[in-house]
PDB file of N, CA and C in Angstrom:
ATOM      1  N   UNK A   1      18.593 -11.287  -2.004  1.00  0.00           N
ATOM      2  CA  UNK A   1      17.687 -10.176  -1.777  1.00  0.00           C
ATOM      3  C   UNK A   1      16.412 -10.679  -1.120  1.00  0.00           C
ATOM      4  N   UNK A   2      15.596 -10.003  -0.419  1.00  0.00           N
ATOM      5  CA  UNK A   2      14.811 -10.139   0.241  1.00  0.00           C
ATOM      6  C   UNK A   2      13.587 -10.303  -0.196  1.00  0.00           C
ATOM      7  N   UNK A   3      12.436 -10.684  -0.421  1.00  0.00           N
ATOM      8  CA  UNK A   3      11.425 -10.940  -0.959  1.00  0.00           C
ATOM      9  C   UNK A   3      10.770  -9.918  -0.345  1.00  0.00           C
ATOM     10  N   UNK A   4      10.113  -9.070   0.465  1.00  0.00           N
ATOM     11  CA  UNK A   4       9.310  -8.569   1.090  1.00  0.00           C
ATOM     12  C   UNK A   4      10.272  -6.934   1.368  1.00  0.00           C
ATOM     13  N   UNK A   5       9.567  -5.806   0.200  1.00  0.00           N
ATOM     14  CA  UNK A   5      10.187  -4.775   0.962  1.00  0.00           C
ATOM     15  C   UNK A   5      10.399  -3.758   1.698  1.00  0.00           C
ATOM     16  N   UNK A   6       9.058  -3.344   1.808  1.00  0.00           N
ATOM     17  CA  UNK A   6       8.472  -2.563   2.834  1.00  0.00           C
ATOM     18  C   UNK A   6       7.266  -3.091   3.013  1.00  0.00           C
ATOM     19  N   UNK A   7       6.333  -2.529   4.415  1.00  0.00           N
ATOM     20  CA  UNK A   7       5.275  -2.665   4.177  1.00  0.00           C
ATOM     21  C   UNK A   7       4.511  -1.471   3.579  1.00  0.00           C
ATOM     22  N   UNK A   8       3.103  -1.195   3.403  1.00  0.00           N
ATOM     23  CA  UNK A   8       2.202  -0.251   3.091  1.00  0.00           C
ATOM     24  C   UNK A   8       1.165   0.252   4.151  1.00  0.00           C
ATOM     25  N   UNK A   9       1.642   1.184   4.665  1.00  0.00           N
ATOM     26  CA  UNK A   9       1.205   2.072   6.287  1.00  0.00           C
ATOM     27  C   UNK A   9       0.637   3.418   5.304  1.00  0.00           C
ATOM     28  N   UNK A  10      -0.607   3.062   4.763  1.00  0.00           N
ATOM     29  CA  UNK A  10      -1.488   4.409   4.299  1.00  0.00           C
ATOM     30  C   UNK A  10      -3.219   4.227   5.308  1.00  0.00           C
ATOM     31  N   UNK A  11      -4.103   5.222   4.967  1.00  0.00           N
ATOM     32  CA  UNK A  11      -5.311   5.178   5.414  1.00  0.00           C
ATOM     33  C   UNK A  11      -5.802   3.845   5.086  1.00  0.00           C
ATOM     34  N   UNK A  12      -5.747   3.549   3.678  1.00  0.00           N
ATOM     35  CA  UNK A  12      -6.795   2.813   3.338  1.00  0.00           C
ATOM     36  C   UNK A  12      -6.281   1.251   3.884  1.00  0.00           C
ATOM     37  N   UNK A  13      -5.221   1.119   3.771  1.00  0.00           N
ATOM     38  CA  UNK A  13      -4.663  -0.126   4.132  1.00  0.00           C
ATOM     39  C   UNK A  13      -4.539  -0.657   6.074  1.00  0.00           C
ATOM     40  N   UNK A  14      -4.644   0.948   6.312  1.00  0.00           N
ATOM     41  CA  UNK A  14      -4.711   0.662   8.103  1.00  0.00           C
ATOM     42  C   UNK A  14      -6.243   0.276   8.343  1.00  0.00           C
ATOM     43  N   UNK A  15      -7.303   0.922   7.231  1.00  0.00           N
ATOM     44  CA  UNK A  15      -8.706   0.546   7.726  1.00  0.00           C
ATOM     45  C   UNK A  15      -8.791  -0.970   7.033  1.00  0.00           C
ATOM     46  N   UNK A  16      -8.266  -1.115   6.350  1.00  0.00           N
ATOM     47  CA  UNK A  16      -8.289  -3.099   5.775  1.00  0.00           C
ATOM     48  C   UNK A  16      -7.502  -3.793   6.722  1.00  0.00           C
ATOM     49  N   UNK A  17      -6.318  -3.612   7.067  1.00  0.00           N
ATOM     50  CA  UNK A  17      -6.316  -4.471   8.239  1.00  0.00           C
ATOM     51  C   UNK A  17      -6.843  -4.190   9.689  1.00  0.00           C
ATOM     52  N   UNK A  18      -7.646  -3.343   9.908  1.00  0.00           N
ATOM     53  CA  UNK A  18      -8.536  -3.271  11.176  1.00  0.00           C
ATOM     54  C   UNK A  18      -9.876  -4.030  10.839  1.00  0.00           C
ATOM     55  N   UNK A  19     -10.160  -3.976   9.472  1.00  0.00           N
ATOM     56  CA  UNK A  19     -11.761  -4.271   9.461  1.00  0.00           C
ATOM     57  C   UNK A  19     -11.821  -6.053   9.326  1.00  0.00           C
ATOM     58  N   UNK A  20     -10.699  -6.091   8.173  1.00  0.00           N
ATOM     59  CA  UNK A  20     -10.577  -7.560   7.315  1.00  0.00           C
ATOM     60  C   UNK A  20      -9.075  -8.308   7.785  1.00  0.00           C
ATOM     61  N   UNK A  21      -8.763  -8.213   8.071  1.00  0.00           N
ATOM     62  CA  UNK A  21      -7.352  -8.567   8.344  1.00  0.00           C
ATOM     63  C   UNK A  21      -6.443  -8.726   7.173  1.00  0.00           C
ATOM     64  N   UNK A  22      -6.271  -7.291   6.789  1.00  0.00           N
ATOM     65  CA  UNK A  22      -5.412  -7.892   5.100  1.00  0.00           C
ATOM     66  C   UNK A  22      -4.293  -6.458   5.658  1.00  0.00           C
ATOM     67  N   UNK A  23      -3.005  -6.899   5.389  1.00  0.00           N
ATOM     68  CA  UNK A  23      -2.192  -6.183   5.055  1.00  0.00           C
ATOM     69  C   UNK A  23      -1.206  -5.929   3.640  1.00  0.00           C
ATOM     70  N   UNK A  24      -0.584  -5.181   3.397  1.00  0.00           N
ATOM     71  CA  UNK A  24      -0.236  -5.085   2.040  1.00  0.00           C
ATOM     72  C   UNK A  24       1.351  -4.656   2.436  1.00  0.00           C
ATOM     73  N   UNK A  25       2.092  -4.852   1.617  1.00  0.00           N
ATOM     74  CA  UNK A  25       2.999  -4.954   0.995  1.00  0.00           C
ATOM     75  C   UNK A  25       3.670  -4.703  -0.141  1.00  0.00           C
ATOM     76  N   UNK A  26       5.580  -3.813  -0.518  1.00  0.00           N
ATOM     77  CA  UNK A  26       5.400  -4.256  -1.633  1.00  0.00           C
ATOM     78  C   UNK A  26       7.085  -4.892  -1.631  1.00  0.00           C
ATOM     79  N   UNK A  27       6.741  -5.723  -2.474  1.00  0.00           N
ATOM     80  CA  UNK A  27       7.720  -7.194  -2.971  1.00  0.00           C
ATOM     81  C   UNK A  27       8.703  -6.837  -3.881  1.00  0.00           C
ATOM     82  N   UNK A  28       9.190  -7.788  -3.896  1.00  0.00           N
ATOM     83  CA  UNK A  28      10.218  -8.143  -5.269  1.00  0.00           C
ATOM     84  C   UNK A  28       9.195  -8.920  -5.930  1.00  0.00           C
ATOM     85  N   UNK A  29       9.463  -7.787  -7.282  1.00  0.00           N
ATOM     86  CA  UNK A  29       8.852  -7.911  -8.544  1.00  0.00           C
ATOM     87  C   UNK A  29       8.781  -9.521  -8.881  1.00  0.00           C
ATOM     88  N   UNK A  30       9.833 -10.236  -8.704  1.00  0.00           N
ATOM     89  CA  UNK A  30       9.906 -11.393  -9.480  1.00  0.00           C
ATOM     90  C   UNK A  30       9.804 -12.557  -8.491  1.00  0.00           C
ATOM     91  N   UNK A  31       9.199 -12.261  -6.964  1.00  0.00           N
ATOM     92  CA  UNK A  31       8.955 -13.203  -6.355  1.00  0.00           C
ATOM     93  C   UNK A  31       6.784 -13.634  -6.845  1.00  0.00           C
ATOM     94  N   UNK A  32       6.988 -14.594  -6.318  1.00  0.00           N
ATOM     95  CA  UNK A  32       5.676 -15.184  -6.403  1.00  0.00           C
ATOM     96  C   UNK A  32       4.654 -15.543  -5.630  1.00  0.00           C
ATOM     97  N   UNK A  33       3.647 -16.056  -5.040  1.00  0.00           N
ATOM     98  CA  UNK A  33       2.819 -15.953  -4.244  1.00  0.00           C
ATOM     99  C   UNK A  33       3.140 -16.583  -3.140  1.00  0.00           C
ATOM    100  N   UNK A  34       3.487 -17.988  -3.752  1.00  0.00           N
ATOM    101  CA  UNK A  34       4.086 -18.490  -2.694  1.00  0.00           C
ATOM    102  C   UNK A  34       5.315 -18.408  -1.532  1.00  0.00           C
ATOM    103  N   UNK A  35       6.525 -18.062  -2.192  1.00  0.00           N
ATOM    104  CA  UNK A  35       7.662 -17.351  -1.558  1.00  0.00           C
ATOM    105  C   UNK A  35       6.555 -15.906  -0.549  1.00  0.00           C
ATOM    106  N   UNK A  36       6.008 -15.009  -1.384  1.00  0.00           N
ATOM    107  CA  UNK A  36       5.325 -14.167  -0.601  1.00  0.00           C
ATOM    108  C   UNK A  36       4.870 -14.729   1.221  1.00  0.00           C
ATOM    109  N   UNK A  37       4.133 -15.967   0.545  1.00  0.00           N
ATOM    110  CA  UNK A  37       3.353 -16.585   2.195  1.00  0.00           C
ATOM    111  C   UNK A  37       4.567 -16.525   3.254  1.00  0.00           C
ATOM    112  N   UNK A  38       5.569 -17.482   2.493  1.00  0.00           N
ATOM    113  CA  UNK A  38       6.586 -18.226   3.609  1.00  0.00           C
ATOM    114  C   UNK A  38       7.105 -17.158   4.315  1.00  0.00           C
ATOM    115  N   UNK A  39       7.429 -15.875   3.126  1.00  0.00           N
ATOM    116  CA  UNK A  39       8.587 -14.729   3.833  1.00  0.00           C
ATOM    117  C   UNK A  39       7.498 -14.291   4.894  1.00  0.00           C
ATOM    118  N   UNK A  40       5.767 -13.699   4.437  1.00  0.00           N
ATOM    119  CA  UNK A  40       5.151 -13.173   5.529  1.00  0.00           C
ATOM    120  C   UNK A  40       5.627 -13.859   7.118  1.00  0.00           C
ATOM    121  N   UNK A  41       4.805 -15.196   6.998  1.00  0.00           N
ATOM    122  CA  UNK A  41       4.958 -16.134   7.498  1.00  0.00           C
ATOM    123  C   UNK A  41       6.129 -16.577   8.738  1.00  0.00           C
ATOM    124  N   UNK A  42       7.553 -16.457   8.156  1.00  0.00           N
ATOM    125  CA  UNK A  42       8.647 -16.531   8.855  1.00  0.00           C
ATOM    126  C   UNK A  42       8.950 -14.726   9.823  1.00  0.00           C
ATOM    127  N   UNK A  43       8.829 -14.015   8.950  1.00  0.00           N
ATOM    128  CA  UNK A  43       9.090 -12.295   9.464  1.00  0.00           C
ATOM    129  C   UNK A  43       7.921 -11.930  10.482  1.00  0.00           C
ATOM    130  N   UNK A  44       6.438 -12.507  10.435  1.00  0.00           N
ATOM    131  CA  UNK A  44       5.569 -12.077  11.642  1.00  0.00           C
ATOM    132  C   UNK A  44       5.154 -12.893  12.534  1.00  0.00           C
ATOM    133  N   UNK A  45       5.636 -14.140  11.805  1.00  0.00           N
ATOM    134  CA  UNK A  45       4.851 -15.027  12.869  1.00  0.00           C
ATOM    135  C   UNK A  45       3.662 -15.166  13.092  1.00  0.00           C
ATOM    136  N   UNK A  46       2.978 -15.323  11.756  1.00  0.00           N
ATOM    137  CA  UNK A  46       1.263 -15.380  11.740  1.00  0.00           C
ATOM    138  C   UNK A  46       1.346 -16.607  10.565  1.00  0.00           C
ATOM    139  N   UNK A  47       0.026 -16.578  10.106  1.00  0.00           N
ATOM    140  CA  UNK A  47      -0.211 -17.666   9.330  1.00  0.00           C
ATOM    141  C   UNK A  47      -1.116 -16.918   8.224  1.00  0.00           C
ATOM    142  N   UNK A  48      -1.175 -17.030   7.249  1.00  0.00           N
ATOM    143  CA  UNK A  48      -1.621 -16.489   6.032  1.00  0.00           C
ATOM    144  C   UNK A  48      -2.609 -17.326   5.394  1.00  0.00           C
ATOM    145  N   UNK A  49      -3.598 -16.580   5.131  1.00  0.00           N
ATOM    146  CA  UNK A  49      -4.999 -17.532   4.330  1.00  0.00           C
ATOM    147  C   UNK A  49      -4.671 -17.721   2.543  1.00  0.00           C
ATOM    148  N   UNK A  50      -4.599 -16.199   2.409  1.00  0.00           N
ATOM    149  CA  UNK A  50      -4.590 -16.051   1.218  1.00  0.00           C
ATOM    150  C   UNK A  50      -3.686 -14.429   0.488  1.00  0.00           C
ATOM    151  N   UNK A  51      -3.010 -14.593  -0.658  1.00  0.00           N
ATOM    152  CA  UNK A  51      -1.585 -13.642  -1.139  1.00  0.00           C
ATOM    153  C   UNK A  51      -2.596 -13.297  -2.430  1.00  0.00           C
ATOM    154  N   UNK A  52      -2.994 -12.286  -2.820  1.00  0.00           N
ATOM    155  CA  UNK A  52      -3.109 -11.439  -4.018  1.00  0.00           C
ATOM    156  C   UNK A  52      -2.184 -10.378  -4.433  1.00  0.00           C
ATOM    157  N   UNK A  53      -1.830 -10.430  -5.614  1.00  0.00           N
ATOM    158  CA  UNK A  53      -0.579  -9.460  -6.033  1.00  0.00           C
ATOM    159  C   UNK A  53      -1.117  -8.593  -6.907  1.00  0.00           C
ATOM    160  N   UNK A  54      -0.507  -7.733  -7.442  1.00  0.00           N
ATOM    161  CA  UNK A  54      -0.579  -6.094  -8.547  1.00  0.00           C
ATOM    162  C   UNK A  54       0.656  -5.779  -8.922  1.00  0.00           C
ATOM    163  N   UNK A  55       0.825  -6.004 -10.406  1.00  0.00           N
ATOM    164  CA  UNK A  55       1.850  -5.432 -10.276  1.00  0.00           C
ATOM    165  C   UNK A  55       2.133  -4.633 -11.459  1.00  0.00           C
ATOM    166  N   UNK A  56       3.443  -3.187 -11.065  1.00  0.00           N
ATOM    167  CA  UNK A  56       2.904  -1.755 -11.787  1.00  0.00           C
ATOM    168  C   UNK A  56       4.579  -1.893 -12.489  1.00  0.00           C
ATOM    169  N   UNK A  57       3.944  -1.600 -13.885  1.00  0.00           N
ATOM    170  CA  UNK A  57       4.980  -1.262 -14.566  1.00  0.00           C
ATOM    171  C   UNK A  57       5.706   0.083 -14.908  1.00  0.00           C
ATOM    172  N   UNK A  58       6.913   0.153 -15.331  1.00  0.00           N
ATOM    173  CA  UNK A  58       7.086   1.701 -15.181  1.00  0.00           C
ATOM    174  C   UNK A  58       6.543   2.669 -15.636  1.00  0.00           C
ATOM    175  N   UNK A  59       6.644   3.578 -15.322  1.00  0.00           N
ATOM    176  CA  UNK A  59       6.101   5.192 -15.598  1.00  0.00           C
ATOM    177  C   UNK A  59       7.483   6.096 -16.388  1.00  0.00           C
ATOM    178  N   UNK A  60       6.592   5.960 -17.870  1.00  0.00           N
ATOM    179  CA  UNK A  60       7.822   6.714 -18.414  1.00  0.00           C
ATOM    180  C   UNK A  60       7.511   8.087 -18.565  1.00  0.00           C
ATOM    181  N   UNK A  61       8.405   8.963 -18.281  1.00  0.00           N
ATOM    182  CA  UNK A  61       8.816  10.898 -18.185  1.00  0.00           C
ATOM    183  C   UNK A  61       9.781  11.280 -19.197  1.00  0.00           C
ATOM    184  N   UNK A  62       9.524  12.170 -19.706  1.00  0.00           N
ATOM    185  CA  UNK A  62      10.346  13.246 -20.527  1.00  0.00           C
ATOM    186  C   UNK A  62      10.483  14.461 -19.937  1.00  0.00           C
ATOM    187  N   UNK A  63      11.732  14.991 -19.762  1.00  0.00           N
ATOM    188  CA  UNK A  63      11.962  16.356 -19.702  1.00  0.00           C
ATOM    189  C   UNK A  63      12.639  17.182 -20.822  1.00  0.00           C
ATOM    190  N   UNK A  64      12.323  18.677 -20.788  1.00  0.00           N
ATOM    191  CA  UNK A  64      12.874  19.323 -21.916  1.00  0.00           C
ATOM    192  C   UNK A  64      14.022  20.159 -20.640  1.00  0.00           C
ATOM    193  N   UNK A  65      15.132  19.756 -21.381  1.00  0.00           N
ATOM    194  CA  UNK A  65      16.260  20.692 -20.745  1.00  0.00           C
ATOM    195  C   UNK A  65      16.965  21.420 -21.688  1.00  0.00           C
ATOM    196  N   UNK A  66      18.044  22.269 -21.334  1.00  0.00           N
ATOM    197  CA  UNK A  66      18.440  22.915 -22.329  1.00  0.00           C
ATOM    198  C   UNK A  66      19.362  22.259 -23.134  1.00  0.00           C
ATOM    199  N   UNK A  67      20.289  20.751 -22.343  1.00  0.00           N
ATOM    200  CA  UNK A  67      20.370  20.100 -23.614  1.00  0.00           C
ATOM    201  C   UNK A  67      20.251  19.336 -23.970  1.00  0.00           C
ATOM    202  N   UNK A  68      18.351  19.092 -23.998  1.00  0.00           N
ATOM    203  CA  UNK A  68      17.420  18.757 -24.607  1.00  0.00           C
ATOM    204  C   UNK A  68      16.818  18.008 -24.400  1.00  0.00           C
ATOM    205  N   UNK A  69      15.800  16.736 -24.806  1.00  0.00           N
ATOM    206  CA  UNK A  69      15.085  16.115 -24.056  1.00  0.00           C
ATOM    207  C   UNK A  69      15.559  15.176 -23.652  1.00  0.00           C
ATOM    208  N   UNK A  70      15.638  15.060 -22.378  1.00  0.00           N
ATOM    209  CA  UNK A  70      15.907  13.844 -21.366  1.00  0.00           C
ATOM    210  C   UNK A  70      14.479  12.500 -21.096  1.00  0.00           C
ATOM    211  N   UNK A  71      14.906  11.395 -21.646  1.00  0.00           N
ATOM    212  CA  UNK A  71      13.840  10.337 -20.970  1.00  0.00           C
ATOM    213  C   UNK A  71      14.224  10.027 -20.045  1.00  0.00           C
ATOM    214  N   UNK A  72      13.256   9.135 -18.957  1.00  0.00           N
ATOM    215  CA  UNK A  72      13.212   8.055 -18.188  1.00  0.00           C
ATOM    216  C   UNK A  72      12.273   7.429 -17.764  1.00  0.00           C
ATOM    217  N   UNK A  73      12.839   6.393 -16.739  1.00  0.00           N
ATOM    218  CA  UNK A  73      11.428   5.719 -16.742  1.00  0.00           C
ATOM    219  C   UNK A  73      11.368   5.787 -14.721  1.00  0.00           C
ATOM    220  N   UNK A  74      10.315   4.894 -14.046  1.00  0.00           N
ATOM    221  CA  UNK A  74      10.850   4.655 -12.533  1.00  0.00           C
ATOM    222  C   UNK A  74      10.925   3.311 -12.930  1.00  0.00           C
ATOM    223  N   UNK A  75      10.796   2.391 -11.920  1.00  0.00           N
ATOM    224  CA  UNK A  75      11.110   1.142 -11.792  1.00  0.00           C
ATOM    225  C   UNK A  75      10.139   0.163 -11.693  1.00  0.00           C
ATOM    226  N   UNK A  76      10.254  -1.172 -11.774  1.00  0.00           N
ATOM    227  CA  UNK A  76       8.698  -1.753 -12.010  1.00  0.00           C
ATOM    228  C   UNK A  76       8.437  -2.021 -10.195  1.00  0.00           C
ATOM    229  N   UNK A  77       7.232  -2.037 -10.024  1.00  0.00           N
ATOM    230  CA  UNK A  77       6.972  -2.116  -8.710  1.00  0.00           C
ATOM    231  C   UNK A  77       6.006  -3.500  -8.302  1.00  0.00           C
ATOM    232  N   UNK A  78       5.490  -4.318  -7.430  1.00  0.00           N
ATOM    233  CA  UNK A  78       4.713  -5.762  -6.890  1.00  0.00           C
ATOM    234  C   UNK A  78       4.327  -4.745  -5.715  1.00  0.00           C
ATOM    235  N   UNK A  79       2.874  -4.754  -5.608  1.00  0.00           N
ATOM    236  CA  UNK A  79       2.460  -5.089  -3.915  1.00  0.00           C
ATOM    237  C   UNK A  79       1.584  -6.326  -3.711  1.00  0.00           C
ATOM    238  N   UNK A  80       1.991  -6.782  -2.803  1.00  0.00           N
ATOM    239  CA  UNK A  80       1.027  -7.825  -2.537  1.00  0.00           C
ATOM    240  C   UNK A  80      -0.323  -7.339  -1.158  1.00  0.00           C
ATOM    241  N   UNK A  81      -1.430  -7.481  -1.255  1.00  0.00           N
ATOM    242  CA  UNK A  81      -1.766  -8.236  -0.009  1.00  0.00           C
ATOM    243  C   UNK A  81      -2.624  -9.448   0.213  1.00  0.00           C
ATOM    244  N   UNK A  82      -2.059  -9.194   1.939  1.00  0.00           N
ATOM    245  CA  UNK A  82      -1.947 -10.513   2.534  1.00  0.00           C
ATOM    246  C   UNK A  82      -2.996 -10.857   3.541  1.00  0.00           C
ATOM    247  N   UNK A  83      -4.147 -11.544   3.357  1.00  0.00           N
ATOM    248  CA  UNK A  83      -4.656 -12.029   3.998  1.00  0.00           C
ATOM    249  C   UNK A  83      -4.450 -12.952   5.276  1.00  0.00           C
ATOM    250  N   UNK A  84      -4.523 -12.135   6.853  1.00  0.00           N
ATOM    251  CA  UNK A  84      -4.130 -12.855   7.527  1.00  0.00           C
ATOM    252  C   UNK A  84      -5.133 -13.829   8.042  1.00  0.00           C
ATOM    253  N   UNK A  85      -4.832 -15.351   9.561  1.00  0.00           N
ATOM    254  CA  UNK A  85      -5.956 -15.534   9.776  1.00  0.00           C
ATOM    255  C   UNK A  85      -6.599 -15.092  11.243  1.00  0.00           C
ATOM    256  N   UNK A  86      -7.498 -14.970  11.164  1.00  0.00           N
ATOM    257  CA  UNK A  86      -8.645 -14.720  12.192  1.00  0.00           C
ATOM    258  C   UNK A  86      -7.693 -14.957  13.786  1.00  0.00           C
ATOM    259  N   UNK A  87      -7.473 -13.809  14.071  1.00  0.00           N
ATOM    260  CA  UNK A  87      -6.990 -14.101  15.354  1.00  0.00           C
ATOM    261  C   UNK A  87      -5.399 -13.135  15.819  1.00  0.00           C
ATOM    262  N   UNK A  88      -5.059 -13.216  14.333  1.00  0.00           N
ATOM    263  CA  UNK A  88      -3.673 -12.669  14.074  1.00  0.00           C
ATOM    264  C   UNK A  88      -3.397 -11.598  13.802  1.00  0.00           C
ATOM    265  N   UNK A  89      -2.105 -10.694  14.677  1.00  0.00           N
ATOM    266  CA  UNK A  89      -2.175  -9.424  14.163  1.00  0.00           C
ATOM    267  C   UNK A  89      -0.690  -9.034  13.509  1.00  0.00           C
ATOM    268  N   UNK A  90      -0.479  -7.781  12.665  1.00  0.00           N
ATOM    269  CA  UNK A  90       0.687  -7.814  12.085  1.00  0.00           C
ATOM    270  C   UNK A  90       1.167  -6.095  13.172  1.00  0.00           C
ATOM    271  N   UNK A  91       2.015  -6.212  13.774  1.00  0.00           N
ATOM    272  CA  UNK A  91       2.145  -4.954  14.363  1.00  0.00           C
ATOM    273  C   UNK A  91       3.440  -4.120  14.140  1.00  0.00           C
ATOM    274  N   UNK A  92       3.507  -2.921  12.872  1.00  0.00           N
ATOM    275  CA  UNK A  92       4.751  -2.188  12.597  1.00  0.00           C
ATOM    276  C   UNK A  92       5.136  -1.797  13.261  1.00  0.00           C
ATOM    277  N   UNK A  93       4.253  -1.303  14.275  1.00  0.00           N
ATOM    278  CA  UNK A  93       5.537  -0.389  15.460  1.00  0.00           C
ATOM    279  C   UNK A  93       5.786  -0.903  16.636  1.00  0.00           C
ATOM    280  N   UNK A  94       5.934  -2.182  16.365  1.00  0.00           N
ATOM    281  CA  UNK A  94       6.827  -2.245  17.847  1.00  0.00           C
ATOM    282  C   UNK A  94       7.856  -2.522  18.033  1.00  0.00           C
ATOM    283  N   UNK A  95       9.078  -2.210  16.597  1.00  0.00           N
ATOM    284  CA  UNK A  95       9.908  -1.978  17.259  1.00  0.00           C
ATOM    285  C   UNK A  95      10.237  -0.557  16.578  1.00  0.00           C
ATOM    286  N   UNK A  96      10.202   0.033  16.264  1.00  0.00           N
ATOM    287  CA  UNK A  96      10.227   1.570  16.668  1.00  0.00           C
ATOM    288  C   UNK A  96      11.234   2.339  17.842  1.00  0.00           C
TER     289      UNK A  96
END
């Protein structure tokens, strides 16, 4: 499985990598900072300063149905971001 699984294409994360050069990511849960660098690293072809991670545990739900209450949970989730360096850009759409 892949270490790296989507990236994170929201407002706040398009104005962090325009301002600071940080992009974000989210991972496999059980990879680590380092694996994080190499996969960036090998998939963009940039060079990485520095990997900070977050990571979200599930969200448990109850429903009342008629037969009767249903639990669950979602799944545990990692984003990382990734500090690129000075010079380097990460570009999602080109291949589109």
């Amino acid at each position: 499985m892949s270490v790296l699984i989507k990236p994170i294409i929201t407002e706040k994360m398009t104005a962090d990598s325009e301002l600071f050069n940080r992009y974000g990511f989210y991972v496999d849960p059980k990879a680590n900072k380092l694996e994080i660098k190499e996969a960036v690293e090998a998939t963009y072809g940039v060079s990485v300063e520095k990997v900070r991670t977050m990571k979200y545990g599930p969200t448990r739900k109850s429903r009342y149905t008629k037969t009767g209450i249903q639990h669950g949970k979602t799944n545990v989730t990692k984003k990382a971001i990734v500090d690129v360096a000075e010079g380097d850009i990460i570009d999602f759409y080109s291949n589109l």
